[in-house]
Protein backbone atom coordinates (compact mmCIF):
# COMPACT_ATOMS: atom_id res chain seq x y z
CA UNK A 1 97.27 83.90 117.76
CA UNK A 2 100.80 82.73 117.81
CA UNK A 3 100.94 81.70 114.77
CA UNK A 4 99.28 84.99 113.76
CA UNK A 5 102.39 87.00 115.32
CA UNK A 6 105.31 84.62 113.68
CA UNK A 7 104.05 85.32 110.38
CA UNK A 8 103.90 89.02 110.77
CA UNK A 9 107.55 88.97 112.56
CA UNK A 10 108.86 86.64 109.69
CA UNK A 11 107.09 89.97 106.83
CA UNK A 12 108.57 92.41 109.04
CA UNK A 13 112.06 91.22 109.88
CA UNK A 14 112.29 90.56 105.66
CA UNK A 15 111.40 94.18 105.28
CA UNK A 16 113.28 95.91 107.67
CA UNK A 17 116.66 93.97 107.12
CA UNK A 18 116.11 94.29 103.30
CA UNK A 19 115.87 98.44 103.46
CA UNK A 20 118.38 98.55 106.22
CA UNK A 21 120.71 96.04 104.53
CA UNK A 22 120.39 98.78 100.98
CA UNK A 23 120.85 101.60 102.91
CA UNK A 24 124.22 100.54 105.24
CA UNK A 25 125.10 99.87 101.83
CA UNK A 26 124.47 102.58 100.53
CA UNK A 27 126.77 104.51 102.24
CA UNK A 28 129.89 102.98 100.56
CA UNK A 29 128.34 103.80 96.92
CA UNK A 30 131.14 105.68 94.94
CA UNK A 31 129.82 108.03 91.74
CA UNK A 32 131.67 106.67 88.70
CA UNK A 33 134.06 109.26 87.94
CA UNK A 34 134.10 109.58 83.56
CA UNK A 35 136.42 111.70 81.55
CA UNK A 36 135.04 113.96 79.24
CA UNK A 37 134.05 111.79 76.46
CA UNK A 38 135.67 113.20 72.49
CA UNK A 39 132.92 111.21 70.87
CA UNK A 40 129.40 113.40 71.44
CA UNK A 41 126.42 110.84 70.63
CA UNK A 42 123.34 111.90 68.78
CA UNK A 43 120.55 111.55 71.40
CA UNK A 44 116.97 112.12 71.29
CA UNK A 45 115.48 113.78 74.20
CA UNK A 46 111.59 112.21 74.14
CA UNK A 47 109.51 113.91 76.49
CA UNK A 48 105.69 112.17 75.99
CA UNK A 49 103.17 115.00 77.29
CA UNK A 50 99.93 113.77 77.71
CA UNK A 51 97.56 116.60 78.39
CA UNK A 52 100.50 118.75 79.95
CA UNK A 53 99.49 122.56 78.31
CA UNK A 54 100.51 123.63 81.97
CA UNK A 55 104.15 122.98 81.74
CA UNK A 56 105.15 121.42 77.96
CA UNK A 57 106.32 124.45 76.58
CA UNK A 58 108.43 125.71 79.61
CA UNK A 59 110.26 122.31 79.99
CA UNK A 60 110.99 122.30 76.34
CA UNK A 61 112.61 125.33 76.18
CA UNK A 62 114.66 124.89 79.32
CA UNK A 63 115.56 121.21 77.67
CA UNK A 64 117.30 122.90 74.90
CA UNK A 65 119.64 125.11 77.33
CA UNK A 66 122.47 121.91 77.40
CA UNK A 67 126.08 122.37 77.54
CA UNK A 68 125.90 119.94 74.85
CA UNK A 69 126.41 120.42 70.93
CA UNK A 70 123.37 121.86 69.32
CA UNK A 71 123.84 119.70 66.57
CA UNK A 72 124.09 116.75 68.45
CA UNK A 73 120.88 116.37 70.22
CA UNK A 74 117.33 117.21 69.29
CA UNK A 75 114.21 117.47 71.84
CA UNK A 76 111.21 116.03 70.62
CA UNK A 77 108.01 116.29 72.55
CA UNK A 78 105.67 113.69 72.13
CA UNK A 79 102.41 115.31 71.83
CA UNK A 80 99.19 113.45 72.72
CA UNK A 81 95.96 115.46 73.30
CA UNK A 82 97.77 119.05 73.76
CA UNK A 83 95.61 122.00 72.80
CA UNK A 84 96.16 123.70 69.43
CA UNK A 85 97.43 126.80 71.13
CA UNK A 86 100.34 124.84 72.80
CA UNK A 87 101.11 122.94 69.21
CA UNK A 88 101.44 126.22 67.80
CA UNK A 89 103.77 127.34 70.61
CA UNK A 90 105.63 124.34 70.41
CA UNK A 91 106.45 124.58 66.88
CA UNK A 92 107.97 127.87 67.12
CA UNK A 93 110.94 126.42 69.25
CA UNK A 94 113.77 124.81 67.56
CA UNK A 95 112.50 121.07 68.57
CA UNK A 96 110.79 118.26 67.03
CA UNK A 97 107.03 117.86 67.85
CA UNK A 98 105.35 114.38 67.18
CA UNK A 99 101.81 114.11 67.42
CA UNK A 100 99.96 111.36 68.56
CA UNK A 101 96.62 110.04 69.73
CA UNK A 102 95.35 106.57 70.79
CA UNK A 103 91.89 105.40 72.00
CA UNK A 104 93.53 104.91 75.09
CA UNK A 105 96.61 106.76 76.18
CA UNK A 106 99.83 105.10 77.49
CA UNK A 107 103.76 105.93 77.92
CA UNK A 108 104.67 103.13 76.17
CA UNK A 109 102.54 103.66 73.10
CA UNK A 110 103.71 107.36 72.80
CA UNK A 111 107.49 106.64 72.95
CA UNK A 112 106.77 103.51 70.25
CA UNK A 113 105.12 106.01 67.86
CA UNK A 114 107.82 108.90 68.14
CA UNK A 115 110.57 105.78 67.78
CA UNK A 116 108.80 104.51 64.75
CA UNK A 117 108.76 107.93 63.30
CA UNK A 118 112.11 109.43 63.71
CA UNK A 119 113.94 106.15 62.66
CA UNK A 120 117.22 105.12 63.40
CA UNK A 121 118.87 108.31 63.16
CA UNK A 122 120.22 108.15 66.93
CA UNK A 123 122.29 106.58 69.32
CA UNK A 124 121.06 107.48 72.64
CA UNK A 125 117.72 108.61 74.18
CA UNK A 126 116.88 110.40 77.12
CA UNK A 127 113.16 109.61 78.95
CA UNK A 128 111.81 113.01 80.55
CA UNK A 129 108.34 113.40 82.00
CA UNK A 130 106.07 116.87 80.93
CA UNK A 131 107.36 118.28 83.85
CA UNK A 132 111.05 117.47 84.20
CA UNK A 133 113.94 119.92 84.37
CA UNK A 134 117.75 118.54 83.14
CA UNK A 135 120.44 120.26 84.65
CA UNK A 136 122.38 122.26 82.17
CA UNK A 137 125.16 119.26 82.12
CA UNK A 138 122.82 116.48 82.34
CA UNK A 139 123.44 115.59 78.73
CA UNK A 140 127.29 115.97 78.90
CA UNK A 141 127.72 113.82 81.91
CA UNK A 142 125.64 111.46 80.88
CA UNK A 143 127.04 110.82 77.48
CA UNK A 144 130.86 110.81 79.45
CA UNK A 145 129.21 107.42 81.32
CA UNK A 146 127.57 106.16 77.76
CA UNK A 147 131.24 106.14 76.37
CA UNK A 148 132.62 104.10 79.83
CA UNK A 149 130.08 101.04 78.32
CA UNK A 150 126.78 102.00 80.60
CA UNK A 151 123.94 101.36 78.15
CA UNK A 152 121.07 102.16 80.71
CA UNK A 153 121.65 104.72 83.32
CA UNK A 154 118.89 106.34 85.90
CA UNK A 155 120.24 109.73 86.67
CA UNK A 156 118.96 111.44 90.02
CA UNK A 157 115.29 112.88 90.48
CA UNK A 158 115.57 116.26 93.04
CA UNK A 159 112.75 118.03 93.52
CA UNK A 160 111.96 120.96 91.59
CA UNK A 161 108.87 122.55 93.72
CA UNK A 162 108.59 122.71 98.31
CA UNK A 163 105.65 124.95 98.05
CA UNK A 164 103.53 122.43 100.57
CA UNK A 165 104.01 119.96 103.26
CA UNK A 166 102.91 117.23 100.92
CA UNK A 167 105.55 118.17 97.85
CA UNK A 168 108.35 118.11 100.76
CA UNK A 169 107.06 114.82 101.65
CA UNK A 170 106.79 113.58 98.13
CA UNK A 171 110.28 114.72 97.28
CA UNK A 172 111.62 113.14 100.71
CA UNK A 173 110.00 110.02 99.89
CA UNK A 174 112.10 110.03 96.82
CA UNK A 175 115.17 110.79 98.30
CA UNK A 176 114.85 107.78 100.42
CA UNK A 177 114.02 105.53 97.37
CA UNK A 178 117.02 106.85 95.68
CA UNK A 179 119.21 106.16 98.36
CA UNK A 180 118.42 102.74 99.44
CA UNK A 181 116.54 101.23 95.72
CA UNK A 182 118.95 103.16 93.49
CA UNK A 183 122.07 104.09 95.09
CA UNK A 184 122.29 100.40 97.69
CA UNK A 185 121.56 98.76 94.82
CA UNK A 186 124.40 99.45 92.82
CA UNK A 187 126.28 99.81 95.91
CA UNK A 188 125.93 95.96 96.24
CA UNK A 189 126.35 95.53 92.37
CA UNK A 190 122.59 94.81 91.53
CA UNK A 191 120.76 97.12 88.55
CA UNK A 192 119.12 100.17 89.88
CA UNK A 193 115.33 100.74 90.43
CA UNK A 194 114.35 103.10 87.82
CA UNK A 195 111.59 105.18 87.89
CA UNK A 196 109.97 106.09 84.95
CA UNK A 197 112.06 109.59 83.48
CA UNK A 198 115.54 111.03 83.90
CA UNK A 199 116.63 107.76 82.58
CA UNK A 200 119.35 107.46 79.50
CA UNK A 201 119.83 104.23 77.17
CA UNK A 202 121.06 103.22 74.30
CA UNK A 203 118.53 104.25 71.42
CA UNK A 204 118.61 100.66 69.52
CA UNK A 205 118.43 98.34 72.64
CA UNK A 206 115.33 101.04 74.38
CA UNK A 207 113.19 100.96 71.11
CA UNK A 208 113.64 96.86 70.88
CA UNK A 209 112.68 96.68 74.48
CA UNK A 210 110.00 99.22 74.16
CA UNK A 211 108.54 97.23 71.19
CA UNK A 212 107.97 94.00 72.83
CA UNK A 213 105.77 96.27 75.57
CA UNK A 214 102.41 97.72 75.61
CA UNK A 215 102.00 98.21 79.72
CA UNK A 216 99.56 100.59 81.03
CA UNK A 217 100.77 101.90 83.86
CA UNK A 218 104.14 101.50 85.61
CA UNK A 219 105.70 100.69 82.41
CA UNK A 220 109.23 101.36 84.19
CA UNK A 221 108.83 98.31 86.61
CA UNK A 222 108.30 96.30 83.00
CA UNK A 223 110.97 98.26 81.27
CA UNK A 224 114.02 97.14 84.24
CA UNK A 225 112.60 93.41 84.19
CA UNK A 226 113.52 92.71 80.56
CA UNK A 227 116.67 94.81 80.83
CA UNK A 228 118.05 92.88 83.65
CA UNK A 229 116.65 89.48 81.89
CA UNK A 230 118.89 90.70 79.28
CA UNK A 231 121.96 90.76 81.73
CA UNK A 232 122.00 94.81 81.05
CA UNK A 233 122.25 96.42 84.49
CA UNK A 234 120.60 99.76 84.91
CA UNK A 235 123.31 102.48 86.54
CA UNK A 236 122.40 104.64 88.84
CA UNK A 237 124.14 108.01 88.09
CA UNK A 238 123.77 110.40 91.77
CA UNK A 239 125.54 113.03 90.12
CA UNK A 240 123.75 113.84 87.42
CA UNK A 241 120.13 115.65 88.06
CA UNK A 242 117.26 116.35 86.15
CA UNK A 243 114.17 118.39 88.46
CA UNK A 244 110.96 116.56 89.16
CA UNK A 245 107.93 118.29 90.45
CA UNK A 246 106.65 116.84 93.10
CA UNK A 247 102.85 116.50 93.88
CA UNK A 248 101.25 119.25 96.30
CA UNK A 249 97.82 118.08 97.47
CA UNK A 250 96.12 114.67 98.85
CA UNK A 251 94.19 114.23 96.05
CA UNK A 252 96.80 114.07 93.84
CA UNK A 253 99.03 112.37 96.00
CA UNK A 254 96.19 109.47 96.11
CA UNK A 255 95.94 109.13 92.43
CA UNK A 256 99.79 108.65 92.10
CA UNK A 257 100.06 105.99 94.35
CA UNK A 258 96.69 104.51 93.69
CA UNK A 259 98.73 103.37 90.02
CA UNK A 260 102.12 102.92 91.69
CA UNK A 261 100.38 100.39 93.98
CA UNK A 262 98.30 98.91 91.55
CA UNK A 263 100.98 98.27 89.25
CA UNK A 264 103.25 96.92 91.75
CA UNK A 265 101.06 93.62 92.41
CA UNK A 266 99.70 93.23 88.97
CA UNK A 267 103.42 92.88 88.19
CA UNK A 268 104.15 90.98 91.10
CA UNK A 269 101.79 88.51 90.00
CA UNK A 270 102.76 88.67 86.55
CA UNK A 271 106.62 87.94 87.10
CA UNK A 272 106.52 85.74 90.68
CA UNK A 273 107.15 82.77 88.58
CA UNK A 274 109.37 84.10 86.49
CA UNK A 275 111.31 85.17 88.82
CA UNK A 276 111.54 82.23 91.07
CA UNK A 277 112.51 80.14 88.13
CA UNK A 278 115.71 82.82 87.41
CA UNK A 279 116.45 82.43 91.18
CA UNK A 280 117.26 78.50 90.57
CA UNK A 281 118.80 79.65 86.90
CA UNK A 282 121.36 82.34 89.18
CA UNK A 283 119.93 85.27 87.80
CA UNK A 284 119.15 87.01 91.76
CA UNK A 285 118.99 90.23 89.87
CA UNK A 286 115.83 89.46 88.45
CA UNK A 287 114.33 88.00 91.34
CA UNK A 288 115.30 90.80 93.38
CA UNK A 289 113.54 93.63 91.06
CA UNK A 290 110.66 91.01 90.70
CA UNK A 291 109.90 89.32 93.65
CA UNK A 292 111.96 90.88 96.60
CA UNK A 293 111.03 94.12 95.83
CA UNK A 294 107.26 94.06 95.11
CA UNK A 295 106.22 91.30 97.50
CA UNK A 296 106.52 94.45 99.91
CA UNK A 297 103.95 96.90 101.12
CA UNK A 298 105.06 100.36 100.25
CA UNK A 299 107.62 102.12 102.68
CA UNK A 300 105.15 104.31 104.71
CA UNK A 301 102.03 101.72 104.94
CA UNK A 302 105.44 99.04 106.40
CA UNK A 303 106.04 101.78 109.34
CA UNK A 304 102.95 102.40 110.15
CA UNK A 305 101.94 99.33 110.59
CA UNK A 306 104.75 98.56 112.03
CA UNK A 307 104.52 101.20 114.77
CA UNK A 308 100.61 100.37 115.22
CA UNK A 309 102.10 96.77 115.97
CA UNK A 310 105.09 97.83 118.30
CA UNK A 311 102.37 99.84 120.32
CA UNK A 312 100.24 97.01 120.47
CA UNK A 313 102.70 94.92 122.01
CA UNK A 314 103.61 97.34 124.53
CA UNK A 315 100.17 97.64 125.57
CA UNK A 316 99.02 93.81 125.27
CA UNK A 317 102.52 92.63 126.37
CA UNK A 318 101.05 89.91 128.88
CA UNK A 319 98.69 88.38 126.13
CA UNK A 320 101.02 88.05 123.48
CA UNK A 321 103.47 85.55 122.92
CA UNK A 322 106.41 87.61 121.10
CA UNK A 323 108.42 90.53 123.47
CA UNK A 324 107.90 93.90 122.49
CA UNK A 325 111.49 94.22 122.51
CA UNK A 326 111.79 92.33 119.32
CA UNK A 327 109.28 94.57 118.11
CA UNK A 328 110.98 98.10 118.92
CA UNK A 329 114.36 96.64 117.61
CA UNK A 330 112.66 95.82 114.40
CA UNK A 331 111.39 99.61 114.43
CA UNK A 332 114.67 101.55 115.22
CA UNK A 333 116.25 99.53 112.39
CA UNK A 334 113.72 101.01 110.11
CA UNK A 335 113.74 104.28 110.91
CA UNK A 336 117.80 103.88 111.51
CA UNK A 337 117.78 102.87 107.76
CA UNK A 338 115.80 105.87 106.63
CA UNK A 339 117.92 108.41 108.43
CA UNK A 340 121.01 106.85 106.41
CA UNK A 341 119.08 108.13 103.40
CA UNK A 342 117.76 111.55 104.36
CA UNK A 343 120.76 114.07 104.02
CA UNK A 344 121.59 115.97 107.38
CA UNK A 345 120.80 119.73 105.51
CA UNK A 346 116.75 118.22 105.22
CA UNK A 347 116.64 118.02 109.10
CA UNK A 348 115.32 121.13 110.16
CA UNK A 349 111.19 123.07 111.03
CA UNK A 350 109.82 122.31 107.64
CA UNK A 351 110.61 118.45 108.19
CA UNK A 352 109.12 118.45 110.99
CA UNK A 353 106.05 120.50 110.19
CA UNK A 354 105.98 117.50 107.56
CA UNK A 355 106.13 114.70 109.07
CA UNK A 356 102.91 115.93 111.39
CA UNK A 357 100.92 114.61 107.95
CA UNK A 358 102.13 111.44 108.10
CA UNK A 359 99.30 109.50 110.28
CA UNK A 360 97.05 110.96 107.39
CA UNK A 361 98.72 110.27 104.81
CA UNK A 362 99.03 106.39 105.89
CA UNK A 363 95.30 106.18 106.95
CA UNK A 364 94.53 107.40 103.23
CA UNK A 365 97.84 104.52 101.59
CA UNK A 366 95.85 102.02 104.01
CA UNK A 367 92.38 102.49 102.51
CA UNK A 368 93.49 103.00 98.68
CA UNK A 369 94.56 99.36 99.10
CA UNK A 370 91.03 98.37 98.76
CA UNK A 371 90.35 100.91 96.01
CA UNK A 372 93.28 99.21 93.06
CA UNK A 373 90.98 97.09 91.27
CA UNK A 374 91.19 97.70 87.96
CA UNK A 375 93.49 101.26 88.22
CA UNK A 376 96.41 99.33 86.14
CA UNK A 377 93.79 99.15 83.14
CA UNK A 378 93.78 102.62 82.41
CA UNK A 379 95.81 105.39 82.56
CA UNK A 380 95.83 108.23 85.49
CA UNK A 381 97.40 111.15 84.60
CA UNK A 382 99.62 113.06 87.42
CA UNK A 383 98.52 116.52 86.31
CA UNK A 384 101.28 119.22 86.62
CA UNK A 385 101.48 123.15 86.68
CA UNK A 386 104.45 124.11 88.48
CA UNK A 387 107.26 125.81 86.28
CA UNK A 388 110.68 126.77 87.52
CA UNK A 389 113.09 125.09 89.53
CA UNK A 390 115.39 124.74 93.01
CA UNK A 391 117.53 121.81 94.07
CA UNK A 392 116.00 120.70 97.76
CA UNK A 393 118.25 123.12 100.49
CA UNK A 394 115.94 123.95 103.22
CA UNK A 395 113.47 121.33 104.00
């Protein structure tokens, strides 16, 4: 039983002074200021859509409305299994439209095939989901950064729909991941976590990466790996935003994480090696994306578990070995390091109202982790229908 209780104290001290360690951190991160650049880069704005008639046209059109030179950016829409009506729609906007179709659908396969057919004609590339809005400068600012030497930059994900409890949840989840995996990262000068759109590179060094990949899901976890093995740091850019819709129901909500889960440990186990051997080799970058981060339980299945084990204590305190006092320290640092991350405007009813899901939203993260086999071998699609757009101000 002892021994039982050291080796969850020895997971559970690792996790709680690795998030509050990124989030003190955190605090002292300073937004690169950039001059407005002279030199305006060609860049391709690739947004795959995968079965996204919902939204595809919407977010094209609003992609085009950059304070950026017409001429020097074009929006192409990567379009794999889209219905004829929204091709036809499509092609009446002033963008490119590649179509595409595979026997079995992936990110990484869509943005290979529009690379390999528009050629080599630009310098940068933005990476958008079907349902992601750029603000109007998005393009501007991030082009200003380009010309400072950043090749790979993750701008900021807000929100872009609080119609339910579970999108606030979702987008607060977020916030806390940018915060403490984005924005402590860099703070501590380690690459930033990136996370899969709103993200700006280099177009010559993302299409060589992108070639050497064919992942199935979580192809962003892949994607910072062999950036960071290639000493390229990822940026993490707070000030610029592009709109992310943000998933309103349970059953959606399970289907997300069931592949962010999944892909977490298959790539665990992929890269553990790896990334010890870069450890010895000084590269703790690597090991820290590889191994540091994914050898952890996701956020919300850590405190729950963590408070199920605090309460336990309490209640068994004569039969166990280890003072609950050790435990309930452990737990205010957690939660200490999540308020550090949640801005003081989102503390108000609706957060509250929100965070009443929580128990039921860890009892269904606790059983999906018997449900990943074989969800990193396919693709699950995150539908989306939501169209228009507000920064997060009252949750």
């Amino acid at each position: 039983m002892y021994f039982i209780e050291l080796l969850l104290l020895a997971y559970f001290t690792y996790v709680t002074l690795y998030s509050f360690f990124l989030s003190f951190a955190a605090l002292f991160y300073k937004a690169r200021k950039a001059r407005e650049a002279d030199y305006k880069s060609k860049i391709a704005v690739l947004i795959p859509a995968y079965k996204e008639d919902g939204v595809i046209v919407d977010v094209a059109s609003q992609a085009l409305k950059q304070n950026y030179p017409g001429n020097r950016f074009d929006v192409v829409v990567v379009a794999d299994s889209l219905k004829p009506a929204t091709l036809v729609q499509l092609r009446r906007l002033p963008i490119t439209v590649v179509e595409v179709s595979f026997d079995k659908s992936t990110k990484v396969r869509a943005l290979n095939k529009a690379m390999e057919t528009l050629g080599d004609t630009y310098e940068c590339a933005v990476i958008l989901d079907a349902d992601n809005i750029m603000e109007p400068q998005f393009l501007r600012k991030m082009n200003n950064l380009y010309a400072l030497g950043y090749k790979a930059i993750q701008g900021r994900r807000a929100p872009k729909n609080e119609n339910t409890e579970m999108a606030l949840l979702d987008g607060l989840s977020e916030t806390i991941n940018n915060f403490i995996y984005r924005q402590g990262n860099v703070a501590v000068g380690l690459s930033s976590c990136i996370n899969g759109s709103g993200m700006f590179f280099e177009y010559k060094t993302f299409r060589d990466v992108m070639s050497s990949m064919d992942a199935v899901g979580g192809f962003d976890r892949e994607l910072e790996y062999k950036l960071i093995e290639q000493n390229m740091g990822v940026y993490y850019a707070k000030d610029v935003v592009v709109y992310d819709e943000k998933v309103e129901n349970a059953e959606v909500f399970e289907k997300q994480r069931t592949r962010w889960i999944s892909s977490q440990f298959v790539y665990l186990k992929k890269y553990f090696g790896k990334g010890i051997s870069k450890l010895f080799k000084g590269n703790f970058g690597y090991f820290n994306a590889t191994v540091l981060r994914n050898i952890q339980l996701p956020r919300l299945m850590n405190l729950g578990l963590l408070t199920f084990i605090t309460f336990l204590s309490i209640v068994l305190s004569t039969y166990v070995e280890i003072t609950p006092w050790v435990w309930l320290s452990l737990l205010f640092l957690n939660f200490l390091a999540m308020m550090f991350a949640i801005p003081g405007r989102l503390y108000n009813r609706n957060l509250l109202k929100s965070v009443f899901m929580v128990p039921a939203i860890f009892w269904r993260m606790f059983l999906l982790m018997f449900k990943l086999k074989g969800a990193n071998k396919s693709f699950i699609h995150t539908p989306h229908g939501h169209v228009g757009h507000t920064e997060s101000k009252n949750i």
